[in-house]
C-alpha atoms as a PDB file:
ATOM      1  CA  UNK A   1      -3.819  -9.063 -26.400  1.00  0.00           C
ATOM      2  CA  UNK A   2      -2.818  -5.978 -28.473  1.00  0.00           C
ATOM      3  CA  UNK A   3      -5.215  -4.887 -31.181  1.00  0.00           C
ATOM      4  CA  UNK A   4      -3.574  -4.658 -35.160  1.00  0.00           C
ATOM      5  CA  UNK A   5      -4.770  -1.730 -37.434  1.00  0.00           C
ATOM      6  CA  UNK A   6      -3.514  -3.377 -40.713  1.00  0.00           C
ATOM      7  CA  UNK A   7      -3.534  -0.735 -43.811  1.00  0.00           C
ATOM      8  CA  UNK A   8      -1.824  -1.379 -47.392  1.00  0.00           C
ATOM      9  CA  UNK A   9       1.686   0.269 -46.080  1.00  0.00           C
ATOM     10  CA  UNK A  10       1.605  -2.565 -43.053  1.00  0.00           C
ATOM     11  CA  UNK A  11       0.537  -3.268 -39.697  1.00  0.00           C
ATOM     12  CA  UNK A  12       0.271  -0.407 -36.721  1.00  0.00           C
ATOM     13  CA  UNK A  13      -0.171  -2.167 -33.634  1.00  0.00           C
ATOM     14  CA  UNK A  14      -1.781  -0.774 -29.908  1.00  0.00           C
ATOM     15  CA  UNK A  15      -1.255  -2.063 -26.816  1.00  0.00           C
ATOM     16  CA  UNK A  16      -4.432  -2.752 -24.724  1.00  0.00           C
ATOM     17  CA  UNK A  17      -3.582  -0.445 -22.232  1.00  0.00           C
ATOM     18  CA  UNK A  18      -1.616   1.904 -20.553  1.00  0.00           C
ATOM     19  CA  UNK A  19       2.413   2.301 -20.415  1.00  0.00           C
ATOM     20  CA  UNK A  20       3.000   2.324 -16.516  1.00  0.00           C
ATOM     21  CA  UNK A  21       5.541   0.061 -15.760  1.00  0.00           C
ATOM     22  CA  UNK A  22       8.592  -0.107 -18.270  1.00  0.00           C
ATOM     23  CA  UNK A  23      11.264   2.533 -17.116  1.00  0.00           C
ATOM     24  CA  UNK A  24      11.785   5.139 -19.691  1.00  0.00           C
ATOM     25  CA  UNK A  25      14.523   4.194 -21.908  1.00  0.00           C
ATOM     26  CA  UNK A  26      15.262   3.083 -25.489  1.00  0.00           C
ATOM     27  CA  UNK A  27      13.805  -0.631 -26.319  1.00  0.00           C
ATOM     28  CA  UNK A  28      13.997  -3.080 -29.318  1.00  0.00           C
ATOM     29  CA  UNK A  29      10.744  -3.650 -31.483  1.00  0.00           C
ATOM     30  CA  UNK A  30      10.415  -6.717 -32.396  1.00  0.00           C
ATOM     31  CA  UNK A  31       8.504  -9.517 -34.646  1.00  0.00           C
ATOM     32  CA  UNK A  32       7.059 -12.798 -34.729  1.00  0.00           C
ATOM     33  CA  UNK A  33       4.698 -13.933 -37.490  1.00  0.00           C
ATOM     34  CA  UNK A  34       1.242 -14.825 -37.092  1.00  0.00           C
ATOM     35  CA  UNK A  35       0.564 -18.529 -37.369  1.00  0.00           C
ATOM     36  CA  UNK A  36       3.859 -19.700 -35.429  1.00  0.00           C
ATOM     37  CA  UNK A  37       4.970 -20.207 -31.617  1.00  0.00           C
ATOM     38  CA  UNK A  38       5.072 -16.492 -30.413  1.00  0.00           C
ATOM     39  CA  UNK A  39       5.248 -17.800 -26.555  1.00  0.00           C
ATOM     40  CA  UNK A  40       8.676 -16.973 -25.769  1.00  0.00           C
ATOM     41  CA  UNK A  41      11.218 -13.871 -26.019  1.00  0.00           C
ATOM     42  CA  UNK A  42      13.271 -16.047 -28.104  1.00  0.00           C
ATOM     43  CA  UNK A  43      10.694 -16.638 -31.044  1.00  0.00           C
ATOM     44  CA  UNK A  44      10.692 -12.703 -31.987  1.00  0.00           C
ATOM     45  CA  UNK A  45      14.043 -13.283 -33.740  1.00  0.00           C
ATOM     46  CA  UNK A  46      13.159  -9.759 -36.182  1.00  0.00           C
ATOM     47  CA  UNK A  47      14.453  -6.604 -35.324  1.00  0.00           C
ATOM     48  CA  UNK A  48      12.185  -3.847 -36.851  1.00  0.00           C
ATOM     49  CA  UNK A  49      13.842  -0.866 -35.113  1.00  0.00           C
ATOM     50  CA  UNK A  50      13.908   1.001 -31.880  1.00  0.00           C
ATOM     51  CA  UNK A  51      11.666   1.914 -29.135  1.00  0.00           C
ATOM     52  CA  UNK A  52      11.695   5.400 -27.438  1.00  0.00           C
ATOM     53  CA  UNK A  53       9.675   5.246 -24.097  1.00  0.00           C
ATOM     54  CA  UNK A  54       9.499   8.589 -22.728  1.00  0.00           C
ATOM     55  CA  UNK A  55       9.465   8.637 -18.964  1.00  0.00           C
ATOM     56  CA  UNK A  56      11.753   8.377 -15.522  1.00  0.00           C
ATOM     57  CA  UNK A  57      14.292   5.967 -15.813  1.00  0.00           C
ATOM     58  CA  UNK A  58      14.912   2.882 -13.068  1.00  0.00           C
ATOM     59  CA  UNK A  59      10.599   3.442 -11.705  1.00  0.00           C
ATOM     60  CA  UNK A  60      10.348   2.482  -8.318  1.00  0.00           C
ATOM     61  CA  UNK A  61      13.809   2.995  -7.676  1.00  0.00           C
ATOM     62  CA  UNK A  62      14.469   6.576  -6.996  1.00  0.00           C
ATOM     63  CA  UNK A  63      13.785   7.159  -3.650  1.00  0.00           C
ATOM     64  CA  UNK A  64      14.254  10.548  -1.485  1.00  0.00           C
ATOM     65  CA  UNK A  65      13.855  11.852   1.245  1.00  0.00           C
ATOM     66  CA  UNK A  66      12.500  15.307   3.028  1.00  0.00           C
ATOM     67  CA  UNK A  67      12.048  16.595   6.370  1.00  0.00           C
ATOM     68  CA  UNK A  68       8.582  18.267   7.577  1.00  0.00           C
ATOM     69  CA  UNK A  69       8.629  22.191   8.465  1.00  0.00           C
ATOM     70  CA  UNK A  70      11.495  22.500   5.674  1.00  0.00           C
ATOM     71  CA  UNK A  71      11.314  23.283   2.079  1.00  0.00           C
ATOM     72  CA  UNK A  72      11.767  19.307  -0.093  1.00  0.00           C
ATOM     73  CA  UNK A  73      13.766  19.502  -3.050  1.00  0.00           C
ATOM     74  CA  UNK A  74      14.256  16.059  -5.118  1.00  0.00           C
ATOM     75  CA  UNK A  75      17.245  16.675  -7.060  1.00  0.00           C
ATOM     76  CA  UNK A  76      18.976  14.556 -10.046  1.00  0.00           C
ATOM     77  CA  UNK A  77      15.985  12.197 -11.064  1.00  0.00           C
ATOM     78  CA  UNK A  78      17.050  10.338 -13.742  1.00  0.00           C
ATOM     79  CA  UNK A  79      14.586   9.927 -17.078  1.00  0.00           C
ATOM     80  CA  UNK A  80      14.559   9.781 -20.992  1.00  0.00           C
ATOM     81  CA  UNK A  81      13.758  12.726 -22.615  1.00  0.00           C
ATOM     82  CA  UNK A  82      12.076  14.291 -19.585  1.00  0.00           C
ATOM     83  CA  UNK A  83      10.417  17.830 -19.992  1.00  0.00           C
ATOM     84  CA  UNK A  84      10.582  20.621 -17.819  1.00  0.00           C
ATOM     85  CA  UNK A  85       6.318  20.848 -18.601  1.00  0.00           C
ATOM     86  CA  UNK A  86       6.024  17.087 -17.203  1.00  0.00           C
ATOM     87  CA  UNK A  87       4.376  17.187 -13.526  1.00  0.00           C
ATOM     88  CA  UNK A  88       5.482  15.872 -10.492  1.00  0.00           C
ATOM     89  CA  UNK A  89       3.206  14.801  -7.343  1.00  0.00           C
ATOM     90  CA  UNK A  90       3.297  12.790  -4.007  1.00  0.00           C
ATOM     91  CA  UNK A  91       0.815  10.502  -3.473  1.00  0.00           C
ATOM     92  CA  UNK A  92      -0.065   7.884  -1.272  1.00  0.00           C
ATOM     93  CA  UNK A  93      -0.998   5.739  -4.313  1.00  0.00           C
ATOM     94  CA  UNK A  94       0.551   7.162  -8.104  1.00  0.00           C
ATOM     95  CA  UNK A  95      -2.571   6.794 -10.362  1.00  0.00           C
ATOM     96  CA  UNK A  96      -5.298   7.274  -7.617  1.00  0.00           C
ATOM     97  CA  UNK A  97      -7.252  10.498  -7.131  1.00  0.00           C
ATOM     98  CA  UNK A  98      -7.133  10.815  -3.204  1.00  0.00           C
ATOM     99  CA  UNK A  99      -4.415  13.730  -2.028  1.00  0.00           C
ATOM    100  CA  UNK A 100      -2.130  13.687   0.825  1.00  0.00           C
ATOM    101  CA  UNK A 101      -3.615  15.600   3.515  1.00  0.00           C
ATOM    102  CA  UNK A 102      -1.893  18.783   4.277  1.00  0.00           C
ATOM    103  CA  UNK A 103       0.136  18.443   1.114  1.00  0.00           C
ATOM    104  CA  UNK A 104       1.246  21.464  -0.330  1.00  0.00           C
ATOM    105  CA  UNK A 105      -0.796  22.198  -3.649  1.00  0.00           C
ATOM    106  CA  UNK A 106      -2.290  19.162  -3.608  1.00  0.00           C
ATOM    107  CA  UNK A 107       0.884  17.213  -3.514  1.00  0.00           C
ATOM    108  CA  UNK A 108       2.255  18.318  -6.926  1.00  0.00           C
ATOM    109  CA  UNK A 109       5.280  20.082  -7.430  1.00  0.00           C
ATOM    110  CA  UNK A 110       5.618  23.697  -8.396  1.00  0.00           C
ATOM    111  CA  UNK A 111       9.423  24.328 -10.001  1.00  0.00           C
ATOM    112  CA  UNK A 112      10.826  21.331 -12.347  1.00  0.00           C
ATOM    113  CA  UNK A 113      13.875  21.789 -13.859  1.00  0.00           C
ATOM    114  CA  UNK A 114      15.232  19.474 -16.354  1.00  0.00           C
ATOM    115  CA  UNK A 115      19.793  18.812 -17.146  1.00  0.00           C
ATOM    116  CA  UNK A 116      20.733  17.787 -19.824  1.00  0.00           C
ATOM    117  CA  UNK A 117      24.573  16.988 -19.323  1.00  0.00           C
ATOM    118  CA  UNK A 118      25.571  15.492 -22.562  1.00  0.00           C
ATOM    119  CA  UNK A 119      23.161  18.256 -24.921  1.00  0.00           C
ATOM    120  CA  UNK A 120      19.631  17.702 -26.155  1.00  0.00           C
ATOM    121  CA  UNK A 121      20.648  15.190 -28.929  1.00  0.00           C
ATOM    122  CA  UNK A 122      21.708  12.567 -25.887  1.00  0.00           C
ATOM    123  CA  UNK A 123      18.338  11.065 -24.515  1.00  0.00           C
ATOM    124  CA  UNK A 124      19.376  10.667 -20.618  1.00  0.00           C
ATOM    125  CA  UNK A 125      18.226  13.899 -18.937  1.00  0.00           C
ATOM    126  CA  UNK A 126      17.813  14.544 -15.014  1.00  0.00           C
ATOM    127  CA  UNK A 127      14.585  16.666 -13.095  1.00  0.00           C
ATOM    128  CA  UNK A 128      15.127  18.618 -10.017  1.00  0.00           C
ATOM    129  CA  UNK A 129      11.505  19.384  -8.313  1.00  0.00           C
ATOM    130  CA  UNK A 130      10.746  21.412  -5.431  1.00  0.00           C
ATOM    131  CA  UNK A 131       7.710  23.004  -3.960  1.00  0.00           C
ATOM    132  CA  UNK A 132       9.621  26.320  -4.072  1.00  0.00           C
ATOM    133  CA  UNK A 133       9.752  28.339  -0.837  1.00  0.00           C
ATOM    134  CA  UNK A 134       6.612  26.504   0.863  1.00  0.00           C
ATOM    135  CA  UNK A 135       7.583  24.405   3.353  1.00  0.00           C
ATOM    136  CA  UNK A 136       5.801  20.909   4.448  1.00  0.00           C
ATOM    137  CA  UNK A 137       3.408  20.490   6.589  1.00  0.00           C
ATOM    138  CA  UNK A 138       2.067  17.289   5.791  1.00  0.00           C
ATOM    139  CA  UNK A 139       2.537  14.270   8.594  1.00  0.00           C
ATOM    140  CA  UNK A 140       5.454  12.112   8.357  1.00  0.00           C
ATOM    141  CA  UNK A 141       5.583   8.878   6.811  1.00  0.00           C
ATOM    142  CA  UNK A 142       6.066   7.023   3.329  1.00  0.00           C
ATOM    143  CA  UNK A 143       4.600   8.459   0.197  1.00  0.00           C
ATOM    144  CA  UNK A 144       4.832   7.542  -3.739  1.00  0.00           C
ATOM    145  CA  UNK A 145       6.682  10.423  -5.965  1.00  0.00           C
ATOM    146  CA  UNK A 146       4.529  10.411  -8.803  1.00  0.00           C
ATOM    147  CA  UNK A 147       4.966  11.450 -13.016  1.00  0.00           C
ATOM    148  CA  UNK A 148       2.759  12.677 -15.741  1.00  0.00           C
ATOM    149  CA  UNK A 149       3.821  13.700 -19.246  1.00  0.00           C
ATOM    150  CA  UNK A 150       3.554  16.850 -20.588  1.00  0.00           C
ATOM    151  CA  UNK A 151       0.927  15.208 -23.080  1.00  0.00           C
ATOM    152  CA  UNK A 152      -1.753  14.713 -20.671  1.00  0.00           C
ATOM    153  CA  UNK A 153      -3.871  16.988 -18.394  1.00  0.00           C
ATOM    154  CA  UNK A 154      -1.581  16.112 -15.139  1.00  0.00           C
ATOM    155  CA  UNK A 155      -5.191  17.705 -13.161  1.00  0.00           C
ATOM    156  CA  UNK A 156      -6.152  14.896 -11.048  1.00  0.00           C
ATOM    157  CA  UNK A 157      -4.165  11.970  -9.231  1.00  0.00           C
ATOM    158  CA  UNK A 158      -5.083   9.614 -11.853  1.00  0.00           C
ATOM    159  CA  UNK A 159      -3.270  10.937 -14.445  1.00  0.00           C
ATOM    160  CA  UNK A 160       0.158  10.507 -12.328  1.00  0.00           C
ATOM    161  CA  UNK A 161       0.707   6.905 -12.927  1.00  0.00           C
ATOM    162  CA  UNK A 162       4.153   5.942 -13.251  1.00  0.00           C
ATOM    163  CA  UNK A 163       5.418   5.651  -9.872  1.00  0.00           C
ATOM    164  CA  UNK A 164       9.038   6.774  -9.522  1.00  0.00           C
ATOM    165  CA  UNK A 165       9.712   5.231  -5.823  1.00  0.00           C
ATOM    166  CA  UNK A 166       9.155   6.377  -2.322  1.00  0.00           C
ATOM    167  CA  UNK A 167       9.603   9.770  -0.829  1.00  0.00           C
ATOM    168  CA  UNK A 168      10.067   9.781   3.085  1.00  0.00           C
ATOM    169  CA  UNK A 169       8.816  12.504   5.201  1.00  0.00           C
ATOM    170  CA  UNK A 170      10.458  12.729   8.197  1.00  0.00           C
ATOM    171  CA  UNK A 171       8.349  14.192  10.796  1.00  0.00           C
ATOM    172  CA  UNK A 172       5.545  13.152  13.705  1.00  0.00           C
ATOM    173  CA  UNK A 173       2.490  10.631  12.349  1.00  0.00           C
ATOM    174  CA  UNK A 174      -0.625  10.980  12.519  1.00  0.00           C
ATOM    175  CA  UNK A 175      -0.996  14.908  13.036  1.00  0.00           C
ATOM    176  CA  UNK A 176      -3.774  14.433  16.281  1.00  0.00           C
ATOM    177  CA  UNK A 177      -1.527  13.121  19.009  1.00  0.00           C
ATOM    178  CA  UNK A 178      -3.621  14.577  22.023  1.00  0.00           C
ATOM    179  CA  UNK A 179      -2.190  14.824  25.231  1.00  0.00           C
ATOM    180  CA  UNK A 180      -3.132  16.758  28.560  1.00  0.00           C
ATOM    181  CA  UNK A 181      -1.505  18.002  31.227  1.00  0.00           C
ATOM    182  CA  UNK A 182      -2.360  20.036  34.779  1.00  0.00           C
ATOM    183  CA  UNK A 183      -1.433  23.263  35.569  1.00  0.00           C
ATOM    184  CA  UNK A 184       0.566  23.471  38.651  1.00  0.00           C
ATOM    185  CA  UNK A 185       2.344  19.930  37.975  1.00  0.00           C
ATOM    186  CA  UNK A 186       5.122  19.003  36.020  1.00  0.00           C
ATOM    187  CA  UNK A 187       4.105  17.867  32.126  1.00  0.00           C
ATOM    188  CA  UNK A 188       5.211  14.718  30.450  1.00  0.00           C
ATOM    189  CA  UNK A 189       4.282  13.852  26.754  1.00  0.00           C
ATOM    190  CA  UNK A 190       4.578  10.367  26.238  1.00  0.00           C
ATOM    191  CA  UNK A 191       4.265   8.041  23.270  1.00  0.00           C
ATOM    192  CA  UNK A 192       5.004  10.476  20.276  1.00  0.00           C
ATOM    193  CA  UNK A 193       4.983   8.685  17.051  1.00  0.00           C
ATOM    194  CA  UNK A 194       6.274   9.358  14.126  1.00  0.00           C
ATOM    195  CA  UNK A 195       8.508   8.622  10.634  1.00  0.00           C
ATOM    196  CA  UNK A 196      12.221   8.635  11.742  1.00  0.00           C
ATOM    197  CA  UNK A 197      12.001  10.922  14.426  1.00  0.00           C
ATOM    198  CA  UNK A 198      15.185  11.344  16.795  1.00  0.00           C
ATOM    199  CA  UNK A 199      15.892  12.021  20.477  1.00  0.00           C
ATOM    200  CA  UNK A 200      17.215  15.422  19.318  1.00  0.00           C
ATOM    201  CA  UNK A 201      13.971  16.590  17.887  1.00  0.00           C
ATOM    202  CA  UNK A 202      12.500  19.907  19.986  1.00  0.00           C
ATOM    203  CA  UNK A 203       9.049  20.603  20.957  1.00  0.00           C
ATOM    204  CA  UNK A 204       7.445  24.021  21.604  1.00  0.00           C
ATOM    205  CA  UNK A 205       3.842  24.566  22.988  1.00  0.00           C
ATOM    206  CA  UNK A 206       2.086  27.440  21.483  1.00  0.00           C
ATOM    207  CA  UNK A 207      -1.369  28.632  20.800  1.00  0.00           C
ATOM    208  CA  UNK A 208      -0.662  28.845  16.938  1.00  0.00           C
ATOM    209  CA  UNK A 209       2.451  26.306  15.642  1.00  0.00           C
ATOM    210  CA  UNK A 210       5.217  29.128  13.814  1.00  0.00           C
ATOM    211  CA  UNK A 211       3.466  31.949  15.292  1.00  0.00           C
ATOM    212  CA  UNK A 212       4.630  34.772  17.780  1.00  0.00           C
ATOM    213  CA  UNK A 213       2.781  33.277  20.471  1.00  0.00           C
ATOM    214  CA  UNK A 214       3.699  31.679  22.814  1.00  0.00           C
ATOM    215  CA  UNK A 215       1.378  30.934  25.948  1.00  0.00           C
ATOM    216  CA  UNK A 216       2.169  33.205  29.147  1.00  0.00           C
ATOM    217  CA  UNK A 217       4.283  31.462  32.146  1.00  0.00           C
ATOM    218  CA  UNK A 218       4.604  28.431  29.878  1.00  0.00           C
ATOM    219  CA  UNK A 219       8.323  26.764  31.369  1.00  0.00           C
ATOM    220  CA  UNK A 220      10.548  27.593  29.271  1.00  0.00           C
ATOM    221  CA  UNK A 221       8.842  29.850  26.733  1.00  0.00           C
ATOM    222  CA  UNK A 222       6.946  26.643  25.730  1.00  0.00           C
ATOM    223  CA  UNK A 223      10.278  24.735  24.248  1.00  0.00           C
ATOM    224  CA  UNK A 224      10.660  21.138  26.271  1.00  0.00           C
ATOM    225  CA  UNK A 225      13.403  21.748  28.410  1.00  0.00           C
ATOM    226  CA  UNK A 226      14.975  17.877  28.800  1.00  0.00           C
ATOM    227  CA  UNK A 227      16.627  17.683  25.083  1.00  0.00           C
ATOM    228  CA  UNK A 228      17.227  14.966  24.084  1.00  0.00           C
ATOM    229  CA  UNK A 229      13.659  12.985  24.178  1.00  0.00           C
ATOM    230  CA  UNK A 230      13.799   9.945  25.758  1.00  0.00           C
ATOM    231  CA  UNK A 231      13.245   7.010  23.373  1.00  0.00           C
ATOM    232  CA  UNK A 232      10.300   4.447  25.065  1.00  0.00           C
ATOM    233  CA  UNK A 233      10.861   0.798  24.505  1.00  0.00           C
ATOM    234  CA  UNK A 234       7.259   0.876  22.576  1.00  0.00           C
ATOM    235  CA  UNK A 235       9.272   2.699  19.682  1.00  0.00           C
ATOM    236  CA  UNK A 236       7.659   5.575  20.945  1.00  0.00           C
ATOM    237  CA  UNK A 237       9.420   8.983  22.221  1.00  0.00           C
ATOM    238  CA  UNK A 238       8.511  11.117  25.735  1.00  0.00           C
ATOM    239  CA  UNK A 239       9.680  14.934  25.928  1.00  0.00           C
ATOM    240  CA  UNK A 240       8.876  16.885  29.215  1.00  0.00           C
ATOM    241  CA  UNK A 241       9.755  19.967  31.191  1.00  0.00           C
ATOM    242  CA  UNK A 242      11.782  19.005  33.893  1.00  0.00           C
ATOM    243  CA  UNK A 243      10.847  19.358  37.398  1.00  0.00           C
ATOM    244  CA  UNK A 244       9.287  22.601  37.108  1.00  0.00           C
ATOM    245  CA  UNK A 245       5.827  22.823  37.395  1.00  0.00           C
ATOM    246  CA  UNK A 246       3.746  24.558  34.541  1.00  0.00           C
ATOM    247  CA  UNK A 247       1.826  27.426  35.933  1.00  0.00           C
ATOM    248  CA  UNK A 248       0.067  28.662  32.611  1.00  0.00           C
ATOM    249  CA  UNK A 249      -3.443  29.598  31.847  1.00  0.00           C
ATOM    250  CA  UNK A 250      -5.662  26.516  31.549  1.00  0.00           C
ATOM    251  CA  UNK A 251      -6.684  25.997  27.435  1.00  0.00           C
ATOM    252  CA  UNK A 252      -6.229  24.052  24.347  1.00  0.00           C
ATOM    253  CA  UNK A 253      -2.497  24.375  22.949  1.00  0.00           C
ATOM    254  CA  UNK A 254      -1.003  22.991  20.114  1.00  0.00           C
ATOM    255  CA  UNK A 255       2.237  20.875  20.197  1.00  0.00           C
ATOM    256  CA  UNK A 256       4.392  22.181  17.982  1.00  0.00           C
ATOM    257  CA  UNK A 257       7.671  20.248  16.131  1.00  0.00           C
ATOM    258  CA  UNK A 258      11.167  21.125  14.996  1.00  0.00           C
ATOM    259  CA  UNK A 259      13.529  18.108  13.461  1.00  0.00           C
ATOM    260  CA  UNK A 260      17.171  17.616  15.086  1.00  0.00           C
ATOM    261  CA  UNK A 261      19.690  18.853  12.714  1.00  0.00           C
ATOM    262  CA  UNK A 262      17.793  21.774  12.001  1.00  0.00           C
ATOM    263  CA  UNK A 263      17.215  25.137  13.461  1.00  0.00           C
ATOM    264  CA  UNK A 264      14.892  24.929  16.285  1.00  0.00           C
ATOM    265  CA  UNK A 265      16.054  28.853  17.670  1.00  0.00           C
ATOM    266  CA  UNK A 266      12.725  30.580  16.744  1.00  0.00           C
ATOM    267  CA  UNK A 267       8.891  30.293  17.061  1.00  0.00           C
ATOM    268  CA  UNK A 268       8.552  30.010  13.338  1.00  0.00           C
ATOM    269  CA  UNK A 269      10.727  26.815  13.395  1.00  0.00           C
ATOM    270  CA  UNK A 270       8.260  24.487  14.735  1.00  0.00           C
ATOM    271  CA  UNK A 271       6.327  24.567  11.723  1.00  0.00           C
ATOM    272  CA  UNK A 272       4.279  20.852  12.453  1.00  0.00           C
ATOM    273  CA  UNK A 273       1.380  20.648  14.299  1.00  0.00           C
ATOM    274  CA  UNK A 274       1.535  17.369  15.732  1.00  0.00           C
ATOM    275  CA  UNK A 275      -1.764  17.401  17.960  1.00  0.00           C
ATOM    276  CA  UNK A 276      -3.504  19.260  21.069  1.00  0.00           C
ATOM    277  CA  UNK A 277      -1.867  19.912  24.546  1.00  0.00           C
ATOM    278  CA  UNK A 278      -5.264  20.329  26.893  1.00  0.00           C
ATOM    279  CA  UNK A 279      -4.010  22.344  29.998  1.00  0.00           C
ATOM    280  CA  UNK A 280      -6.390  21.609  32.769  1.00  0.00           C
ATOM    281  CA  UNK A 281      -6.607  24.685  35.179  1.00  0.00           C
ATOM    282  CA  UNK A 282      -8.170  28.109  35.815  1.00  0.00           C
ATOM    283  CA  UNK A 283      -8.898  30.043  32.086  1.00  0.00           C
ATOM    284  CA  UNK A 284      -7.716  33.099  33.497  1.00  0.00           C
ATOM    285  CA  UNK A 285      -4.851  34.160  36.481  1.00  0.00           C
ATOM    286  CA  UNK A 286      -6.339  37.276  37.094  1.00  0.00           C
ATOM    287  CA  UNK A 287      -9.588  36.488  38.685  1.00  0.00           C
ATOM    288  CA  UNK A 288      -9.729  39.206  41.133  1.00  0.00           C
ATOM    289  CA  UNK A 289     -12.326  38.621  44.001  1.00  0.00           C
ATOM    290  CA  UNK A 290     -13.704  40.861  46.710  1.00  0.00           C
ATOM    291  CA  UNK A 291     -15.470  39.544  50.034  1.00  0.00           C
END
C-alpha cells in the first residue's frame, strides 16, 4: 500500500499515511524486489541504510502524573531528536480536536525544555513540560499527553497525534457534584467522587473557590472539620462538620478542594471547584422587624 515515485537516480517511496505509531528511534530500511514473496519480515533480506524517526521514544508508555490546584510539571520524557519548538498537549483523545474542559490554554503546554545528556551529536534527548506558574483546574481523571513536531502548525488537537501515554489528574470528577444542606443542622456531604482522592483531602466552603471569602458563621471558617473523610463502601468519600450546626446565611456556595499531602492552610489552597453547596435558610440574619 505505499505509493513509488520512480525517477532515473531510483525509487522514492511514501507511505499512505501518517507516522503515528512507531516510537521515535533509529530503524533499518529495507528491500524486497518486486515480483517475489514480500509477505514476511524475513523476505526483505537488503539493508539500504538507516531510518531516523523523529518523535518520543517508548509511545504509550510514559505515563505521569499531576495533582489539581497545583502547578504539573512532566519531567524526563524520553524522545529522538526532540525540539524544544515541538508542542505538548493533554487530551482526552491525541489527534482529536475536542479540549479538556477547564484545561489550562487549551490543554497545551507553555515551557518545554529539551536535555541532551550525551551532546547534540547523540540522538536520545529528554523534554521537561510544564504549564509554568498556572495551576490546574481541570477535573480529575485520565487524560492522553499528546506531541506535535515542530514541522507542523501544532494549532488544533488534530495535529497532536502521537500519543505519549496517560497523564493522571488527581483531583474530584465531574466538577458539578451538588449537594444541599439546612441552616441550623449539622451538614454532611456524601458520595464525593473523584480520580485517586484520599481520606486526607480538605474541603472548604466559600462563595468564590481560592478567594478571600469565606461565608459568615460558616463552622469552622468553611474548612470540614472531621479530617480525615470517611471512605463509603460505594467507592465514594463523605466529609462533614461535626456536630455543630451551621448557622450561615442561606445561598448558593461552592465546595471548594485541597489534595492531602499538600498545603491546605489558606483560602487560596482550595483551588477546585468541585460543585454547589445550596444552603437552605433565611438570605439575610439581620432582618430586623417592628410590631
Amino acid at each position: 500500500n505505499h505509493n513509488w515515485i520512480v525517477s532515473s537516480s531510483g525509487a522514492t517511496v511514501v507511505t499512505a499515511g501518517d507516522v503515528t505509531n512507531p516510537s521515535g528511534g533509529s530503524y533499518r530500511l529495507c528491500w524486497c524486489g518486486g515480483g517475489y514473496a514480500c509477505s514476511m519480515q524475513s523476505q526483505f533480506a537488503v539493508d539500504m541504510g538507516s531510518l531516523q524517526l523523529i518523535g518520543p521514544a517508548m509511545l504509550g508508555l510514559q505515563g505521569r502524573t499531576c495533582v489539581a490546584g497545583q502547578r504539573c510539571s512532566l519531567q524526563r520524557l524520553r524522545g529522538w531528536h526532540l525540539s524544544e519548538d515541538d508542542a505538548y498537549a493533554l487530551l482526552d483523545t491525541c489527534g482529536q480536536s475536542q479540549t479538556v474542559p477547564r484545561a489550562a490554554n487549551a490543554g497545551v503546554f507553555t515551557a518545554v525544555q529539551v536535555d541532551e545528556p550525551s551532546g547534540p551529536s547523540v540522538a536520545t534527548s529528554f523534554a521537561a513540560v510544564s504549564f509554568s506558574s498556572v495551576h490546574l483546574t481541570m477535573a480529575g481523571g485520565g487524560y492522553r499527553l499528546c506531541w506535535c513536531s515542530h514541522v507542523s502548525a501544532c494549532s488544533t488537537g488534530e495535529d497532536f497525534r502521537a500519543d505519549m501515554g496517560e497523564v493522571q489528574i488527581i483531583g474530584p470528577t465531574p466538577l458539578v457534584q451538588d449537594h444541599t444542606c439546612v441552616s441550623g443542622q449539622t451538614c454532611r456531604l456524601d458520595g464525593l467522587l473523584g480520580e485517586a482522592l484520599a481520606v486526607g483531602d480538605r474541603y472548604q466552603v466559600l462563595d468564590t473557590c481560592a478567594i478571600m471569602a469565606i461565608p459568615p458563621k460558616f463552622t469552622g471558617a468553611g474548612v470540614d472539620l472531621e479530617p480525615p473523610a470517611t471512605l463509603l463502601d460505594i467507592g465514594a468519600y463523605a466529609v462533614s462538620w461535626g456536630e455543630v450546626r451551621v448557622s450561615a446565611s442561606g445561598g448558593q456556595y461552592r465546595i471548594c478542594w485541597c489534595a492531602a499531602a499538600q498545603v491546605c492552610s489558606e483560602v487560596e489552597d482550595f483551588r477546585i471547584d468541585m460543585g454547589r453547596l445550596t444552603l437552605v435558610g433565611p438570605y439575610e440574619l439581620a432582618q430586623g422587624a417592628t410590631c
